[in-house]
N, C-alpha and C. Protein backbone atom coordinates (compact mmCIF):
# COMPACT_ATOMS: atom_id res chain seq x y z
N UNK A 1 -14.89 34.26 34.03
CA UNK A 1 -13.64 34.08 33.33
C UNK A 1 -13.67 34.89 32.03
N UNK A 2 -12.49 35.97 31.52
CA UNK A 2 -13.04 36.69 30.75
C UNK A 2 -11.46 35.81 29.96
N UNK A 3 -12.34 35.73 28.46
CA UNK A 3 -11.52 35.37 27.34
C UNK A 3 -11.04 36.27 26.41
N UNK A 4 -9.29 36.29 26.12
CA UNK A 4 -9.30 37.11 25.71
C UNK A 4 -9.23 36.84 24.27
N UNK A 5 -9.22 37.95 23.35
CA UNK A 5 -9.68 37.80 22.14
C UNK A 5 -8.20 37.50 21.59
N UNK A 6 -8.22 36.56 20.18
CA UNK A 6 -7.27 36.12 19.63
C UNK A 6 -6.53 37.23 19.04
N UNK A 7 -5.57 37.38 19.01
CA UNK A 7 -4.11 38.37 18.49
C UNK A 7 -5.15 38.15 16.48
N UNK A 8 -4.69 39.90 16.18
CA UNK A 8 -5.01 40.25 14.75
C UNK A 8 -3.95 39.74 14.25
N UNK A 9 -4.02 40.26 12.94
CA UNK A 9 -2.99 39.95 11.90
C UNK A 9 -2.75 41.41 11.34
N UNK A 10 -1.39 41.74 10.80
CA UNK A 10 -1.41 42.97 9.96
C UNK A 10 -0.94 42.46 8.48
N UNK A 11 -1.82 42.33 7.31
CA UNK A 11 -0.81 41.89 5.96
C UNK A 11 -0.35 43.42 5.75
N UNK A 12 0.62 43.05 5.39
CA UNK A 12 1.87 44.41 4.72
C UNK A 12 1.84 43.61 3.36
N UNK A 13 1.45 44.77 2.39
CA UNK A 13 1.07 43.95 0.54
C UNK A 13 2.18 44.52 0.09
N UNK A 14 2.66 44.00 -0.84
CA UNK A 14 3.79 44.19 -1.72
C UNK A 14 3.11 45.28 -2.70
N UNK A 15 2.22 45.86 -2.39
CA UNK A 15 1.89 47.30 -3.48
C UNK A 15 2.07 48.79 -2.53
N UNK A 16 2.64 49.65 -3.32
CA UNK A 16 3.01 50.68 -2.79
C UNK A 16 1.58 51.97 -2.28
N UNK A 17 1.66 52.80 -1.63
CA UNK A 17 0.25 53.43 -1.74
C UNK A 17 0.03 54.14 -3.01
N UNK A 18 0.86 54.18 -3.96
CA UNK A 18 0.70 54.71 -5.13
C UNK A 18 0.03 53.56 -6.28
N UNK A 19 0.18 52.82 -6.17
CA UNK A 19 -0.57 51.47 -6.66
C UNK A 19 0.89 50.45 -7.45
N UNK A 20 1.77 50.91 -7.36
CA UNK A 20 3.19 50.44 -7.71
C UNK A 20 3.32 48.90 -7.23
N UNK A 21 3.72 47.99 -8.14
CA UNK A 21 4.37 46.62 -7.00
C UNK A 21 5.88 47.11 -7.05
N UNK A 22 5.81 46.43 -5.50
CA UNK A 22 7.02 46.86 -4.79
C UNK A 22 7.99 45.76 -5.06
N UNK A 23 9.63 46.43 -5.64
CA UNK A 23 10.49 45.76 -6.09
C UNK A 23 11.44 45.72 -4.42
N UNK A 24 12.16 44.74 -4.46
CA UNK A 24 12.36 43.57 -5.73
C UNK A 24 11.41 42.08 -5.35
N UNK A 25 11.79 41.63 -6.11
CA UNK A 25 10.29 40.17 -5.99
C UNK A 25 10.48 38.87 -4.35
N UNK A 26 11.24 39.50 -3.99
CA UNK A 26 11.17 38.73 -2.99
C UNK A 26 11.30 39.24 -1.94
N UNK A 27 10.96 40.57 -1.50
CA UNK A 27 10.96 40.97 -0.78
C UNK A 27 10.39 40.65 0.20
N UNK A 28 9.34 39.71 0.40
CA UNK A 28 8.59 38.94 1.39
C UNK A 28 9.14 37.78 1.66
N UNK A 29 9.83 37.03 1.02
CA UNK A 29 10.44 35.89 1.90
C UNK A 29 11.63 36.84 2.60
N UNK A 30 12.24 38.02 1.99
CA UNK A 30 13.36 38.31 2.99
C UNK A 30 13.10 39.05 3.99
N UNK A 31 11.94 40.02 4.59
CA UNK A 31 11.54 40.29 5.21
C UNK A 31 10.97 38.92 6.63
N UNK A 32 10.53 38.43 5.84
CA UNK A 32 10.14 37.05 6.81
C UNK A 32 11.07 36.62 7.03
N UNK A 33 11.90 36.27 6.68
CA UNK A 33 13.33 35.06 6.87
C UNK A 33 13.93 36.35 7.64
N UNK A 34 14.06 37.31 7.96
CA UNK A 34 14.91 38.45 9.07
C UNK A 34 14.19 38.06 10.40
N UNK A 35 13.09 37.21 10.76
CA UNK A 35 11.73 37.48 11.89
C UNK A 35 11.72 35.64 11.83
N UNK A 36 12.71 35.48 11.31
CA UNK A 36 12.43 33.84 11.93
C UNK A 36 13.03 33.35 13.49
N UNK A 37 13.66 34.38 13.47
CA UNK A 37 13.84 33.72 15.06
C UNK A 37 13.02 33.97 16.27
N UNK A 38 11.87 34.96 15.69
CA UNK A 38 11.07 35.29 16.29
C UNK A 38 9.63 34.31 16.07
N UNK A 39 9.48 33.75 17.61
CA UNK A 39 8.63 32.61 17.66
C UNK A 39 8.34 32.46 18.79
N UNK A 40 6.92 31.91 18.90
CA UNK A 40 6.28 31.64 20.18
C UNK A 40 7.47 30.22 20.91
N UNK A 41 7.68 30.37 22.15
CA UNK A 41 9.15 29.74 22.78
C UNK A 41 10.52 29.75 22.45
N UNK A 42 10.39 30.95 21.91
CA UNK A 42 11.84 31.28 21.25
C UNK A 42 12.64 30.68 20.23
N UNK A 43 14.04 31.43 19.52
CA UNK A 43 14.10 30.34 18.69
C UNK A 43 14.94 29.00 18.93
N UNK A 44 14.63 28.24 17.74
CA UNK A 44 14.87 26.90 17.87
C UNK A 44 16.10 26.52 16.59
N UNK A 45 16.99 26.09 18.13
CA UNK A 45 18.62 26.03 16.98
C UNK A 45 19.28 24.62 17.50
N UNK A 46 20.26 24.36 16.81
CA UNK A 46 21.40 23.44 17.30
C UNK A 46 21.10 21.84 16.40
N UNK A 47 21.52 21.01 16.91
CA UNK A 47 21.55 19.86 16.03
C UNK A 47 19.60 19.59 15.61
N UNK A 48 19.58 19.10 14.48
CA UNK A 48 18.40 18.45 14.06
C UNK A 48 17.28 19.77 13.49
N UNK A 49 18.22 20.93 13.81
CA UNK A 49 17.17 22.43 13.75
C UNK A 49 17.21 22.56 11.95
N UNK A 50 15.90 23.33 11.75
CA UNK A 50 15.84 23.46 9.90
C UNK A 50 15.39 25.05 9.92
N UNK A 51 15.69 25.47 9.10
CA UNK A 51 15.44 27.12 8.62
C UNK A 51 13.90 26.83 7.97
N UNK A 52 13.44 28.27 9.13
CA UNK A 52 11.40 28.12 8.59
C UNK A 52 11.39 29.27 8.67
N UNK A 53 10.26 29.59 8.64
CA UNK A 53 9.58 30.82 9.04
C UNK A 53 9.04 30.95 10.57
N UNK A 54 8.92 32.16 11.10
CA UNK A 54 7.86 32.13 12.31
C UNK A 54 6.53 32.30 11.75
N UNK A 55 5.72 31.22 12.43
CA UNK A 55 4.29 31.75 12.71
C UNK A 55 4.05 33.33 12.87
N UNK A 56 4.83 33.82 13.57
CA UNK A 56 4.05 35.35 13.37
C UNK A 56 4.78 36.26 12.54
N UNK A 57 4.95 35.65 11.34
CA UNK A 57 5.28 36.53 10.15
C UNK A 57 5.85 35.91 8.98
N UNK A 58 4.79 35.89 8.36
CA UNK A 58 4.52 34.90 6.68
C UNK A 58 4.38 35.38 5.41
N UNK A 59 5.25 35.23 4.65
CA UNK A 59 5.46 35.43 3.68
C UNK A 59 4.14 34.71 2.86
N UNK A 60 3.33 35.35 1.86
CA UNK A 60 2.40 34.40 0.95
C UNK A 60 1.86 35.42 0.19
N UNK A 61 0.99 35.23 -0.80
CA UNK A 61 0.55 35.46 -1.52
C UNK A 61 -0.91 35.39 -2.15
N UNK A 62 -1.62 37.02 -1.77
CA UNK A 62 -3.18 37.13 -1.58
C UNK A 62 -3.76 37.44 -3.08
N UNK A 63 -4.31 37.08 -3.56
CA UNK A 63 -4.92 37.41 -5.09
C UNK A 63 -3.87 38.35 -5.91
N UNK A 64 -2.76 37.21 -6.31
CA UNK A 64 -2.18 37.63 -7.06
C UNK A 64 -0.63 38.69 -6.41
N UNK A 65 -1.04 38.71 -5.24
CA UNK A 65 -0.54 39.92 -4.35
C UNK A 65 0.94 39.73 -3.66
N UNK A 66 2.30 39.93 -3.05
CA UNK A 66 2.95 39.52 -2.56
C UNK A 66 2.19 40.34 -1.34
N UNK A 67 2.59 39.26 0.04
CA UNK A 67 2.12 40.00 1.49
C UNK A 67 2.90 39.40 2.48
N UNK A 68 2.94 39.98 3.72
CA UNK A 68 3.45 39.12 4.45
C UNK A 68 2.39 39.70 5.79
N UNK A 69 2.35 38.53 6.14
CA UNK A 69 0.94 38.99 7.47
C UNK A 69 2.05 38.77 8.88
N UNK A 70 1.71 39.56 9.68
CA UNK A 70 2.43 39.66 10.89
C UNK A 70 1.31 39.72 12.31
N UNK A 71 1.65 38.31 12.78
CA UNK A 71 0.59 38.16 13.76
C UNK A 71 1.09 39.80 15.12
N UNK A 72 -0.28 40.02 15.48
CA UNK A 72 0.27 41.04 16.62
C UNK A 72 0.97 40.97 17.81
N UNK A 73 0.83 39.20 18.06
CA UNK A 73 1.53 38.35 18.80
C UNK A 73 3.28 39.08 18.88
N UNK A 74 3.90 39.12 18.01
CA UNK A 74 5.07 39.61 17.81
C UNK A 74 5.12 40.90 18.48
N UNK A 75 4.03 41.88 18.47
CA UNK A 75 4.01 43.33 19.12
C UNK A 75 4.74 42.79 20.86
N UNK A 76 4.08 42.04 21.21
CA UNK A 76 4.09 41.56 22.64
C UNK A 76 5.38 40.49 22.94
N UNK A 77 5.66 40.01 22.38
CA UNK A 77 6.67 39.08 22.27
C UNK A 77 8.41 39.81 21.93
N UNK A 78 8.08 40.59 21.20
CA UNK A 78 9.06 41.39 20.55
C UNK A 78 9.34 42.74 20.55
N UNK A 79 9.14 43.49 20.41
CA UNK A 79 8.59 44.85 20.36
C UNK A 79 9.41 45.53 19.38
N UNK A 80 10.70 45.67 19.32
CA UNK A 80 11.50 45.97 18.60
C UNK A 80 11.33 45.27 17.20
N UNK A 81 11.18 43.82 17.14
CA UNK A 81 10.50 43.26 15.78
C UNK A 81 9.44 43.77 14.96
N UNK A 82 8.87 43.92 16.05
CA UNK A 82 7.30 44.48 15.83
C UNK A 82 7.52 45.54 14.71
N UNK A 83 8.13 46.65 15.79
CA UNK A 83 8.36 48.11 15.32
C UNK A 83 9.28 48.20 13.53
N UNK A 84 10.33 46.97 13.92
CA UNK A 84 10.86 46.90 12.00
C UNK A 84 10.37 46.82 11.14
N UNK A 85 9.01 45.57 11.60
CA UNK A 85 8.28 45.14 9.91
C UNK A 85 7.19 46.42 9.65
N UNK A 86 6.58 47.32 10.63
CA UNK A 86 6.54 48.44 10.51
C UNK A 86 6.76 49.38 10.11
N UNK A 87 8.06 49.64 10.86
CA UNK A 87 8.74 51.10 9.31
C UNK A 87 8.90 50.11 8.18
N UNK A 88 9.30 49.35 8.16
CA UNK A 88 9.70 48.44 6.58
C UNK A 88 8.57 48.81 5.70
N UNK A 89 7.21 48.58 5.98
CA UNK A 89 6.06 49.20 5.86
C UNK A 89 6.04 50.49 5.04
N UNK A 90 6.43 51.09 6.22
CA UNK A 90 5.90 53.00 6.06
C UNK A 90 7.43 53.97 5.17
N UNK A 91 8.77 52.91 5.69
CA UNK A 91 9.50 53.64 4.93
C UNK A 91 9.25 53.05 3.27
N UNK A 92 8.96 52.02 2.83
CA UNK A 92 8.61 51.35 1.63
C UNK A 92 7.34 52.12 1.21
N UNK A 93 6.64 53.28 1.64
CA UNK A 93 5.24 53.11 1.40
C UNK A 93 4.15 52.23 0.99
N UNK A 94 4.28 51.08 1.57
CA UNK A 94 3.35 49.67 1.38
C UNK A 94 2.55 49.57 2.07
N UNK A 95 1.30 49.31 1.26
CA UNK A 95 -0.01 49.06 1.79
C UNK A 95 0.01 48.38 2.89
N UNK A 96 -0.78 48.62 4.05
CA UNK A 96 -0.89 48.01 5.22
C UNK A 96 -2.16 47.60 5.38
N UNK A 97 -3.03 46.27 5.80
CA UNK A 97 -4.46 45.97 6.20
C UNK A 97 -4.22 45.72 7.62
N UNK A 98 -5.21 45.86 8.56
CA UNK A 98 -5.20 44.99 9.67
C UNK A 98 -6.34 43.84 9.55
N UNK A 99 -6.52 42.60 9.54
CA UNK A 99 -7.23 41.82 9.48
C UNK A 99 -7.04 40.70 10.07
N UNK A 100 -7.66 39.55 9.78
CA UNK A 100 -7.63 38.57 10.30
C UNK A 100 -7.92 36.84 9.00
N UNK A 101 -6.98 36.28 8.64
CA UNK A 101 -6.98 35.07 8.04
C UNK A 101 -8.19 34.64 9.22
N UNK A 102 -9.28 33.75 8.06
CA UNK A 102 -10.71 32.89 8.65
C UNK A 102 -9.43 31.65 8.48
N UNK A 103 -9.74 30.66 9.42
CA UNK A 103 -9.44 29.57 9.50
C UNK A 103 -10.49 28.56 8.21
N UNK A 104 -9.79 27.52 7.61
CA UNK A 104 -10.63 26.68 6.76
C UNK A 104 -11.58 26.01 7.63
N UNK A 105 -12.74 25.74 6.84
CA UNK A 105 -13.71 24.53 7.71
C UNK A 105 -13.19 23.41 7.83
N UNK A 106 -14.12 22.76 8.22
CA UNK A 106 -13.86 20.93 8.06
C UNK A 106 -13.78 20.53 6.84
N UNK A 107 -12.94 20.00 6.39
CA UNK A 107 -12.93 19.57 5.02
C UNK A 107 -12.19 20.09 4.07
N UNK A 108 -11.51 21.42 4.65
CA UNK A 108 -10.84 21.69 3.27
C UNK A 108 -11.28 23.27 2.64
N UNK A 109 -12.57 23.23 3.10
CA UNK A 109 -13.64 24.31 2.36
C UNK A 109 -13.50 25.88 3.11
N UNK A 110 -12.65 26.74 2.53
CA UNK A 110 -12.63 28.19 2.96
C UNK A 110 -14.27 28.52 3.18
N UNK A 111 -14.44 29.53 4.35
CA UNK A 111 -15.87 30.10 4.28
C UNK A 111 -15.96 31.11 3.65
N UNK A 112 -17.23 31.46 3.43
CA UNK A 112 -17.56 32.09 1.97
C UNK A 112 -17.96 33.46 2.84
């Protein structure tokens, strides 16, 4: 049985490749809030429904940093999504990582 490996993450940082922070200041919740309907079982509307974010694309904030991490999940799910937060990216000239958020331990305690 071959397992497949868990979907990356891409953070897109709110700094430009010139070392610039990228205006305007919220540009990461509005980028995220465009990708909320994009979600593992599609989206979720009608009576009792609340405005979130998707899991695969989060707005937060890395040392000091605005970012928004975009699971790759979305590449596959979406493709056309995929491809926006992308140029959003490259036409913004904003730093791009590919990585992966460590899950916390037991207890609370990030690993070191």
């Amino acid at each position: 049985m071959t397992v497949a490996p868990p979907p990356r993450e891409v953070f897109i940082q709110g700094v430009t490749l010139d070392g610039k922070t990228f205006r305007p200041s919220d540009w990461a919740e509005r980028l995220a809030g465009a990708m909320s309907c994009f979600r593992p079982g599609g989206a979720r509307g009608g009576i009792g429904a609340y405005i979130g974010y998707s899991p695969l694309c989060v707005p937060t904030v890395i040392n000091g940093v605005k970012c928004v991490i975009v699971n790759e999940e979305l590449r596959r799910l979406e493709p056309m999504a995929w491809d926006f937060v992308m140029n959003f990216a490259r036409d913004n000239n904003l730093q791009v990582a590919d990585a992966c958020l460590l899950p916390d331990e037991p207890g609370g305690k990030s690993p070191k």
